[in-house]
N, C-alpha and C. Protein backbone atom coordinates (compact mmCIF):
# COMPACT_ATOMS: atom_id res chain seq x y z
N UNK A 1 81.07 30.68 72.83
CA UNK A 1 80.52 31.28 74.04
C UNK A 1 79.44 30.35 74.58
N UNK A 2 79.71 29.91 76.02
CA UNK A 2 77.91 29.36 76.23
C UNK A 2 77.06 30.14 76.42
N UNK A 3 76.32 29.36 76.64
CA UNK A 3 74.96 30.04 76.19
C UNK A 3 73.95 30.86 77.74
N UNK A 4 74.97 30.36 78.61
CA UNK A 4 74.70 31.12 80.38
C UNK A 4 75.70 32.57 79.86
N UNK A 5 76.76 32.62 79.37
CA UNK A 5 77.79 33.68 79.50
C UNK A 5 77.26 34.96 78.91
N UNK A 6 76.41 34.72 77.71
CA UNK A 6 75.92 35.85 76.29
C UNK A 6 75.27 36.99 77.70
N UNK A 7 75.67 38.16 77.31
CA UNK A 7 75.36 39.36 77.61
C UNK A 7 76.21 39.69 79.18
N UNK A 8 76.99 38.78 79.62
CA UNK A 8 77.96 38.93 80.83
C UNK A 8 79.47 39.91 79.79
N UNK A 9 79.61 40.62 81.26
CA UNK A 9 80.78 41.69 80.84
C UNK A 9 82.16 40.33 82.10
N UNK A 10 83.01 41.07 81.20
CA UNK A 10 84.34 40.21 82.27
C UNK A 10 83.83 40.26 83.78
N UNK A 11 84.55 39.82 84.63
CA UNK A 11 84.98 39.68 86.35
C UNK A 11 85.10 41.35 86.80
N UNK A 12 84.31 42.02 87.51
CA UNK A 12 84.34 43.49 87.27
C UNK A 12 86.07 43.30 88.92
N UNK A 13 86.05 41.77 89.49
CA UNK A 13 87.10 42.16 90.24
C UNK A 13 88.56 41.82 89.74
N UNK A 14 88.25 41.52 88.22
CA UNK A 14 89.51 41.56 87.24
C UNK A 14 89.94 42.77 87.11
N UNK A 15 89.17 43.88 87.14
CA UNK A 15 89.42 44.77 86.61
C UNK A 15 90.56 45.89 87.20
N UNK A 16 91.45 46.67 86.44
CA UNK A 16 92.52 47.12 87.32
C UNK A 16 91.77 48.21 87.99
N UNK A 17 91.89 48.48 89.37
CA UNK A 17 91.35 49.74 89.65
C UNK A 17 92.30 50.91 90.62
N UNK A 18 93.40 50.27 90.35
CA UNK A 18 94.82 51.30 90.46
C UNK A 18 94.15 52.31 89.68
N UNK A 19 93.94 52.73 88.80
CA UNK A 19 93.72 54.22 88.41
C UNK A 19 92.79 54.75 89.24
N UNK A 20 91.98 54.20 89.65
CA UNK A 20 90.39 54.64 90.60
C UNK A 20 91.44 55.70 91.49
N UNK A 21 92.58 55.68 91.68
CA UNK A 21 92.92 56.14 93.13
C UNK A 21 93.86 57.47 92.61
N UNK A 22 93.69 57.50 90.63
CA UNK A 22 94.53 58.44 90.78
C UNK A 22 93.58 59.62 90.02
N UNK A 23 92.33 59.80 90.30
CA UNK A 23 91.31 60.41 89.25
C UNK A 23 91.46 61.89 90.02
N UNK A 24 90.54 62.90 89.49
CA UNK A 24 91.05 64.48 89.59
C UNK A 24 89.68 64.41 90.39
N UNK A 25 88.46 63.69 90.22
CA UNK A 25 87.23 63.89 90.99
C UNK A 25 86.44 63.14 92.17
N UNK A 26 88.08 62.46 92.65
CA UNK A 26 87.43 62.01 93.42
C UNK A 26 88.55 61.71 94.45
N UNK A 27 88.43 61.21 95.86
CA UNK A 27 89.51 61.26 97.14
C UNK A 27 89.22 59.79 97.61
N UNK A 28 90.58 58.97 97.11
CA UNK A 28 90.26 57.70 97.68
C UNK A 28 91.12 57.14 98.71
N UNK A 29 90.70 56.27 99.56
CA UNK A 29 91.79 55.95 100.92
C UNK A 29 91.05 54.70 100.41
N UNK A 30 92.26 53.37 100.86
CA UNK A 30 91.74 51.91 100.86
C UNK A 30 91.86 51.57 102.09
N UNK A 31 91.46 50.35 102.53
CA UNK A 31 91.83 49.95 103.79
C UNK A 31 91.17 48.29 103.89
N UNK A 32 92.00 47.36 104.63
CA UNK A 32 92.64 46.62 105.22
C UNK A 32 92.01 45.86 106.03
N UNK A 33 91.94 46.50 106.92
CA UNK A 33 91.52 46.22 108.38
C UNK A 33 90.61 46.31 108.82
N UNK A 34 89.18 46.39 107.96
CA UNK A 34 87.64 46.39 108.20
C UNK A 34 86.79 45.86 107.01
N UNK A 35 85.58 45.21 107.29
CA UNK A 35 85.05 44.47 106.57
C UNK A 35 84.29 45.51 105.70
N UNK A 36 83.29 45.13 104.51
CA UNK A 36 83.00 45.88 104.22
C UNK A 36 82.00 46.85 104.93
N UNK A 37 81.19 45.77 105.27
CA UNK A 37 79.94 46.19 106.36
C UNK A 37 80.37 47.11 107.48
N UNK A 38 81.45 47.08 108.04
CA UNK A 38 82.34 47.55 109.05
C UNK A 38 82.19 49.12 108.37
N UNK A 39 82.62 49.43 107.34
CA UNK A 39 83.02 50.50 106.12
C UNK A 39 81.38 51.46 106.40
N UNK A 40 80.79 50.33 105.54
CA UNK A 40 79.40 51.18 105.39
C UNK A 40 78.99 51.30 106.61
N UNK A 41 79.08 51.30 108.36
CA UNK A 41 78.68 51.91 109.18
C UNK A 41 78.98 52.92 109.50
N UNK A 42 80.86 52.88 109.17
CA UNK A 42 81.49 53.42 110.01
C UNK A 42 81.11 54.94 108.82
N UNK A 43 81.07 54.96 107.77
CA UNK A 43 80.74 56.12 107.12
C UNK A 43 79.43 56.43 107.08
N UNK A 44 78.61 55.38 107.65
CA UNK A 44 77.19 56.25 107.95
C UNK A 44 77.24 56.72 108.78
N UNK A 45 77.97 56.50 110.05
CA UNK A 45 77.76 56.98 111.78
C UNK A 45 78.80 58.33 111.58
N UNK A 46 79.91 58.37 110.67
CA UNK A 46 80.86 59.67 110.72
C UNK A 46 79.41 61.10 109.97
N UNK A 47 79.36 60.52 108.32
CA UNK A 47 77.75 60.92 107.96
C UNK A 47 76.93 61.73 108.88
N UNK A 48 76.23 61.09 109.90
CA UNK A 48 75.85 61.43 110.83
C UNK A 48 76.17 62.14 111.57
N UNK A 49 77.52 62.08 111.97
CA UNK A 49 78.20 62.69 113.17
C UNK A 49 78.60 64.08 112.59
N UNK A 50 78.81 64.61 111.47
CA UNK A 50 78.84 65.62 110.75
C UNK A 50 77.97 66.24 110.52
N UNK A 51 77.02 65.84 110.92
CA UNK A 51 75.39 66.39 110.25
C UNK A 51 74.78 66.90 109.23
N UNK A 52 75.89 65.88 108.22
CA UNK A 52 75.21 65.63 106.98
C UNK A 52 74.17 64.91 106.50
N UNK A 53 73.49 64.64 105.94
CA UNK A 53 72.37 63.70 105.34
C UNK A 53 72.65 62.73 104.94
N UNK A 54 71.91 61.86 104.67
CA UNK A 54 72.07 60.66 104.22
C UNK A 54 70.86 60.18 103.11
N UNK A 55 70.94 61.37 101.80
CA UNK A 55 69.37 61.30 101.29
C UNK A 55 69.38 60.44 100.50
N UNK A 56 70.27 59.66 100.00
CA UNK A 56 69.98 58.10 99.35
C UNK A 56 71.49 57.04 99.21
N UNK A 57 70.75 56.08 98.64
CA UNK A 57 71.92 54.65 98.53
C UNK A 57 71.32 54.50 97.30
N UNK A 58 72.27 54.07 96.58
CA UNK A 58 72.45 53.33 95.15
C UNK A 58 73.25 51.71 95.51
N UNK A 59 72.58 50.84 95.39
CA UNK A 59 73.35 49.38 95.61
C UNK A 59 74.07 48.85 94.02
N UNK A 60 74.96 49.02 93.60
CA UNK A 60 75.69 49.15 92.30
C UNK A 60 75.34 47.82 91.92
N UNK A 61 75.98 47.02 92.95
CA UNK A 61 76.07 45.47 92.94
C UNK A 61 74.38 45.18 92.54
N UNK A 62 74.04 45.30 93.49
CA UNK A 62 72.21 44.92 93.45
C UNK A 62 71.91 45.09 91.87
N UNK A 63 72.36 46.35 91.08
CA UNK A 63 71.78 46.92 89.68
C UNK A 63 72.40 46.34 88.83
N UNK A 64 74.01 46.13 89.05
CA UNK A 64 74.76 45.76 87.66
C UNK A 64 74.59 44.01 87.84
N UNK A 65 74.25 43.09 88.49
CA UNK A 65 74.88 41.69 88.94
C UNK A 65 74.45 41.07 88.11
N UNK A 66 73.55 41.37 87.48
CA UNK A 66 73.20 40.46 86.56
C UNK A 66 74.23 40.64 84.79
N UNK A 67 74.54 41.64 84.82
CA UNK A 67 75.27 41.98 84.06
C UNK A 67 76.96 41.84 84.28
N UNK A 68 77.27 41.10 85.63
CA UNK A 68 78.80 40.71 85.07
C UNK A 68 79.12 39.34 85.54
N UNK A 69 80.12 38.59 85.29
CA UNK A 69 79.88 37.15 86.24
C UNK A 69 80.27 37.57 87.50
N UNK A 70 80.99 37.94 88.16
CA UNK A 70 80.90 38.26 89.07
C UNK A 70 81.48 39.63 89.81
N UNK A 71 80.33 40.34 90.77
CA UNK A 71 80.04 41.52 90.60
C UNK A 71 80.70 41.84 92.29
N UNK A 72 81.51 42.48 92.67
CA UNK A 72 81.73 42.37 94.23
C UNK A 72 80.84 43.95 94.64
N UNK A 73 80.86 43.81 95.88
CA UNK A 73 79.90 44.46 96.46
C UNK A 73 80.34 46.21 96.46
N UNK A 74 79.67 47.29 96.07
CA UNK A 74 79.82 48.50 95.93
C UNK A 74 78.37 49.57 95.61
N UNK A 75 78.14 50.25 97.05
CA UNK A 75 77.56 51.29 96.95
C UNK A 75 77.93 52.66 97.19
N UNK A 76 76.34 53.43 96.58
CA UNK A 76 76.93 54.81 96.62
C UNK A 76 76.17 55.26 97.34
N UNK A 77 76.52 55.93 98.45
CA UNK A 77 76.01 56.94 99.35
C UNK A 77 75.66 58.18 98.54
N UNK A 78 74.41 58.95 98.74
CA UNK A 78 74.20 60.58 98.42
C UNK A 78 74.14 61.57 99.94
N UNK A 79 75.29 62.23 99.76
CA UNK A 79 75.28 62.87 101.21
C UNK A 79 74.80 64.31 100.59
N UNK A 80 74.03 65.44 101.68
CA UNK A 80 73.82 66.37 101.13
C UNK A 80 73.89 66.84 102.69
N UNK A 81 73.36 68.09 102.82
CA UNK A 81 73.16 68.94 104.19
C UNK A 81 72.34 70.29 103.60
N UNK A 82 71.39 70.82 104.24
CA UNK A 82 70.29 71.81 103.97
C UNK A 82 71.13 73.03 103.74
N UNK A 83 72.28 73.86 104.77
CA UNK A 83 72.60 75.07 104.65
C UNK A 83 73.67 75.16 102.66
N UNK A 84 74.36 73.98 102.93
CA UNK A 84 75.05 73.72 101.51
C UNK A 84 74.41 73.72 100.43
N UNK A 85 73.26 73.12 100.42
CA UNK A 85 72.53 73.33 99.17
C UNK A 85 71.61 73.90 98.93
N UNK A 86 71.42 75.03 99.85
CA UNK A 86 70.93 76.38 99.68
C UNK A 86 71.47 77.30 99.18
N UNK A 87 72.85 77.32 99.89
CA UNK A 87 73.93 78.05 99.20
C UNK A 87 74.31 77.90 97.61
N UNK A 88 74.67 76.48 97.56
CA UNK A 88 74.82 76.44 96.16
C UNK A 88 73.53 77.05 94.87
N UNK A 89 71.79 76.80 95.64
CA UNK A 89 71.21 77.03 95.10
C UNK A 89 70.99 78.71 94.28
N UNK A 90 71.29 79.33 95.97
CA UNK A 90 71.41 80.57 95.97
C UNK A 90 72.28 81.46 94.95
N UNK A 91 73.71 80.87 94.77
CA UNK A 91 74.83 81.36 94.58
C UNK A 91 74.27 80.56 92.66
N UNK A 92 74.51 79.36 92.16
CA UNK A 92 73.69 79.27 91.10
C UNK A 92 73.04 78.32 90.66
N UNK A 93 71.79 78.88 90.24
CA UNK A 93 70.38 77.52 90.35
C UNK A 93 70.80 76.07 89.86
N UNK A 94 71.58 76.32 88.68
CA UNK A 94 71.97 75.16 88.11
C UNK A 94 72.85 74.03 88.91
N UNK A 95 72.94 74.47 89.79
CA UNK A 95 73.96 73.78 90.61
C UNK A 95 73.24 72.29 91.07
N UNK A 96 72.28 72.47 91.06
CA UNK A 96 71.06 71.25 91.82
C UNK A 96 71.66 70.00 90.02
N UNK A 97 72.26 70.13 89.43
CA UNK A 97 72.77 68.93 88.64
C UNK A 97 73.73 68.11 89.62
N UNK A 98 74.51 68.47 90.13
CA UNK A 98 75.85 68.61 91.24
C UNK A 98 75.56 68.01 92.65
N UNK A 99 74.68 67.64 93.29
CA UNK A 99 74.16 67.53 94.40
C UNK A 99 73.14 66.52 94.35
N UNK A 100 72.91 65.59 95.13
CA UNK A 100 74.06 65.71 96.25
C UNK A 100 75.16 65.01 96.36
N UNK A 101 76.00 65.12 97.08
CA UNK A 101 77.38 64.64 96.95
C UNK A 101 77.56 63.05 96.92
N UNK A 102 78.52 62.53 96.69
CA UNK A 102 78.46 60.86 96.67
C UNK A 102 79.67 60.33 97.35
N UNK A 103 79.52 59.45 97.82
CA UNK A 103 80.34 58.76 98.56
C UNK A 103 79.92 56.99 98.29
N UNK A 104 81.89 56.74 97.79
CA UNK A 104 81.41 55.03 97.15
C UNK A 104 81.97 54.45 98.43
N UNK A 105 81.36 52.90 98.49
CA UNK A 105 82.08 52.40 99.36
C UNK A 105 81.89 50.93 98.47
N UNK A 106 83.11 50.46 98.00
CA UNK A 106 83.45 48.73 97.01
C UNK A 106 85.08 47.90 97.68
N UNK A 107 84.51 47.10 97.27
CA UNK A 107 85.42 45.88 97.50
C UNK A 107 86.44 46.10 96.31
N UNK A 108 87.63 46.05 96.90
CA UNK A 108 88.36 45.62 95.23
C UNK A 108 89.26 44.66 96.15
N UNK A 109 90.60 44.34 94.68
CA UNK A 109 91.45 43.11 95.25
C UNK A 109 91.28 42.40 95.47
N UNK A 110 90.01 41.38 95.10
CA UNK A 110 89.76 40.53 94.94
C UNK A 110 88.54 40.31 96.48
N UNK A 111 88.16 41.24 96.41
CA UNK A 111 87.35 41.48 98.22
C UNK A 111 88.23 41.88 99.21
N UNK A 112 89.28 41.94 99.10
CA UNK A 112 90.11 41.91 100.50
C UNK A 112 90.31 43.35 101.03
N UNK A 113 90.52 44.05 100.11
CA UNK A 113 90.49 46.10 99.81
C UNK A 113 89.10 46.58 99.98
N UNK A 114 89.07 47.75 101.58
CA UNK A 114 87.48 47.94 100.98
C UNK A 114 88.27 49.59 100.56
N UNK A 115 87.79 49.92 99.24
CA UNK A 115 88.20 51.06 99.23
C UNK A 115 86.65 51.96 99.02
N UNK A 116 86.85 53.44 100.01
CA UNK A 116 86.09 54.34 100.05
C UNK A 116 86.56 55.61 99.20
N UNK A 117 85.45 55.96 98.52
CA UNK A 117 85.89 57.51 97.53
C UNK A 117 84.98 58.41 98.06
N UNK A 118 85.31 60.07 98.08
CA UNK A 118 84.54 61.19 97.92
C UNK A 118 84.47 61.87 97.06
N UNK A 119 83.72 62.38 96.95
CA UNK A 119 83.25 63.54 95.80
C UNK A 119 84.52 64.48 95.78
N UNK A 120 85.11 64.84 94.84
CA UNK A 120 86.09 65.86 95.86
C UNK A 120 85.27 67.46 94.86
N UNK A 121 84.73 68.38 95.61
CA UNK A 121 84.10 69.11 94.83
C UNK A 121 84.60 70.08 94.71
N UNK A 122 86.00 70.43 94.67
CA UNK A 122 86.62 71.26 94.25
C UNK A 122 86.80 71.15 93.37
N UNK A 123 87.17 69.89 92.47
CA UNK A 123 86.76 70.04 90.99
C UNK A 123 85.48 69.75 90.39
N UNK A 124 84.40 68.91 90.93
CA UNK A 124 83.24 68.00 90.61
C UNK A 124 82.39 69.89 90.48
N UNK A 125 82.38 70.58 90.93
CA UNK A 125 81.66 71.85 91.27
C UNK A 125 82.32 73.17 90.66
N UNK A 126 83.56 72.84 90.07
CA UNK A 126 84.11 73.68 89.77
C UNK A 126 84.12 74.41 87.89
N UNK A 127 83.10 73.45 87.39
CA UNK A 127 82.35 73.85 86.45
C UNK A 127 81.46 75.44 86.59
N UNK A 128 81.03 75.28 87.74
CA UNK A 128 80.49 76.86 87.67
C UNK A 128 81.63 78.07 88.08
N UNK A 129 81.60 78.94 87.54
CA UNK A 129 82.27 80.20 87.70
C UNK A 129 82.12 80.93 89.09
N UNK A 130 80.99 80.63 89.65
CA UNK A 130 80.93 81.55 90.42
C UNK A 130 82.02 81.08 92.05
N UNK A 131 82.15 82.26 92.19
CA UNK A 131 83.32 82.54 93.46
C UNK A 131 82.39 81.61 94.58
N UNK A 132 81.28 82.07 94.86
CA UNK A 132 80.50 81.35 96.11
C UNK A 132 80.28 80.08 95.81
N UNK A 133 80.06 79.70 94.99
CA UNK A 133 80.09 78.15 95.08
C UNK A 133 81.82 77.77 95.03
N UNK A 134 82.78 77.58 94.53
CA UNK A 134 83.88 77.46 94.74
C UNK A 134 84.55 77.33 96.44
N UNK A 135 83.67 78.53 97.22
CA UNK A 135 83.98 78.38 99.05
C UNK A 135 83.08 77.39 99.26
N UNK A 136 81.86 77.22 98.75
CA UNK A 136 81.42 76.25 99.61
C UNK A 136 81.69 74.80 99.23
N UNK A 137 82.00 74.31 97.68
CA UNK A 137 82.92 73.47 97.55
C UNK A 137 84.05 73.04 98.65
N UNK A 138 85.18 74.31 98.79
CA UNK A 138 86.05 73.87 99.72
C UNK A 138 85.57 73.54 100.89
N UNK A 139 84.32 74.25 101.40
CA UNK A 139 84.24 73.66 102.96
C UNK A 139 83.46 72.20 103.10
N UNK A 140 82.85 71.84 101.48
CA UNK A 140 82.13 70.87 101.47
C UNK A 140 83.71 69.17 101.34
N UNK A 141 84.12 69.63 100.81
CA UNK A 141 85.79 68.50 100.55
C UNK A 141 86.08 68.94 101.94
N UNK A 142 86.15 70.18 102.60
CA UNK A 142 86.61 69.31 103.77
C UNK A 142 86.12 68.40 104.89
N UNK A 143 84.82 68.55 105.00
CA UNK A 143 83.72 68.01 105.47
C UNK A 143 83.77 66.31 105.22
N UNK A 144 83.94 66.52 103.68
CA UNK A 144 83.66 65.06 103.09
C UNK A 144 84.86 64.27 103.54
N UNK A 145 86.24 65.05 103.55
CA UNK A 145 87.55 64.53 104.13
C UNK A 145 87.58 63.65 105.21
N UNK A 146 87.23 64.22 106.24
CA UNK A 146 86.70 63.77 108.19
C UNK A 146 86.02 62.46 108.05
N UNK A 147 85.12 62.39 107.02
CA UNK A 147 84.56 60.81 106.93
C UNK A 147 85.35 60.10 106.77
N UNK A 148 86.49 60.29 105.46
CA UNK A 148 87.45 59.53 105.09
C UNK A 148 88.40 59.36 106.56
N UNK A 149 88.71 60.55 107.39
CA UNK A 149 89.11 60.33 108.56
C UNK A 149 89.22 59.00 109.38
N UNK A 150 87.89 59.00 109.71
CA UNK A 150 87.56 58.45 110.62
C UNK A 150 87.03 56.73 110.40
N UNK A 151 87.33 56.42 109.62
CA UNK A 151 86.83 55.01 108.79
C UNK A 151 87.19 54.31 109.51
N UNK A 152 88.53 53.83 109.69
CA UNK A 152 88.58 52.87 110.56
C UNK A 152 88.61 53.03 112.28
N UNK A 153 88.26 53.80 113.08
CA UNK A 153 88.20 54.48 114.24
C UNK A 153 86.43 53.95 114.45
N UNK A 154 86.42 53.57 115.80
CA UNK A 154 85.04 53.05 116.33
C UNK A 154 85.42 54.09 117.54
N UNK A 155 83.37 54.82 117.62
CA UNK A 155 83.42 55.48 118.69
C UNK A 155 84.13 56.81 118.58
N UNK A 156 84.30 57.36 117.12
CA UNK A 156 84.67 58.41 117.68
C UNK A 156 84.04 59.54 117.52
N UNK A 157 84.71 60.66 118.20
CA UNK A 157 84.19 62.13 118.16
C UNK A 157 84.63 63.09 117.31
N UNK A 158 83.58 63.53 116.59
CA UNK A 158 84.45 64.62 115.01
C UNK A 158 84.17 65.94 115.51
């Protein structure tokens, strides 16, 4: 091993991420035809246009890079909205583990794929029993859906 390599993990864009697209907790669309930067607007301005929040970013890349040789670019959005996570609070306290919702946006395929995921919280939420969180789950996946919508679309109206 040299002695630059010690504590590097493989090429994280070696890695297969065909399964990423077939997981139970999460809703992924790839796409093609927009850069990444293109990606992360277009799901902040949909974000927005939903009038959801935008209460933090996690830069993956920024945290892990030193830890792989080479790290392609992937963050996580925390989307939340005030009436939803009242509800959930309301309906059960514990729920604030769960929230707020996430939305990835990474490069795969060697950069050329930007693929975007959602929370899908019909199952991510579906740890609690209770009936009221379960509806607002569904209206929260569909909410989170419309972003996925609208990704590659400039200018539009949700």
């Amino acid at each position: 091993m040299m002695e630059n390599d010690k504590g590097k993990n493989k090429q994280v864009s070696e890695q297969n991420y065909s399964e990423s697209r077939n997981t139970t907790y999460c809703i992924t669309r790839r796409f093609g035809s927009i850069t990444f930067d293109e990606a992360v607007k277009n799901v902040k301005n949909n974000i927005a246009k939903l009038g959801l929040d935008l209460v933090g970013e996690f830069d993956v890349k920024q945290y892990l890079d030193s830890s792989f040789e080479k790290m392609p670019r992937h963050l996580i959005l925390m989307v939340c909205e005030i009436e939803t996570a009242s509800k959930l609070i309301a309906s059960d306290i514990q729920m604030s583990i769960l929230f707020p919702c996430h939305v990835t946006i990474k490069e795969v395929e060697d950069n050329s794929i930007i693929e975007v995921s959602i929370e899908d919280t019909d199952t991510t939420w579906s740890s609690s029993i209770k009936k009221d969180v379960m509806e607002v789950a569904k209206n929260t996946k569909n909410t989170l859906i419309k972003v996925l919508d609208n990704i590659e679309q400039l200018h539009v109206k949700l």
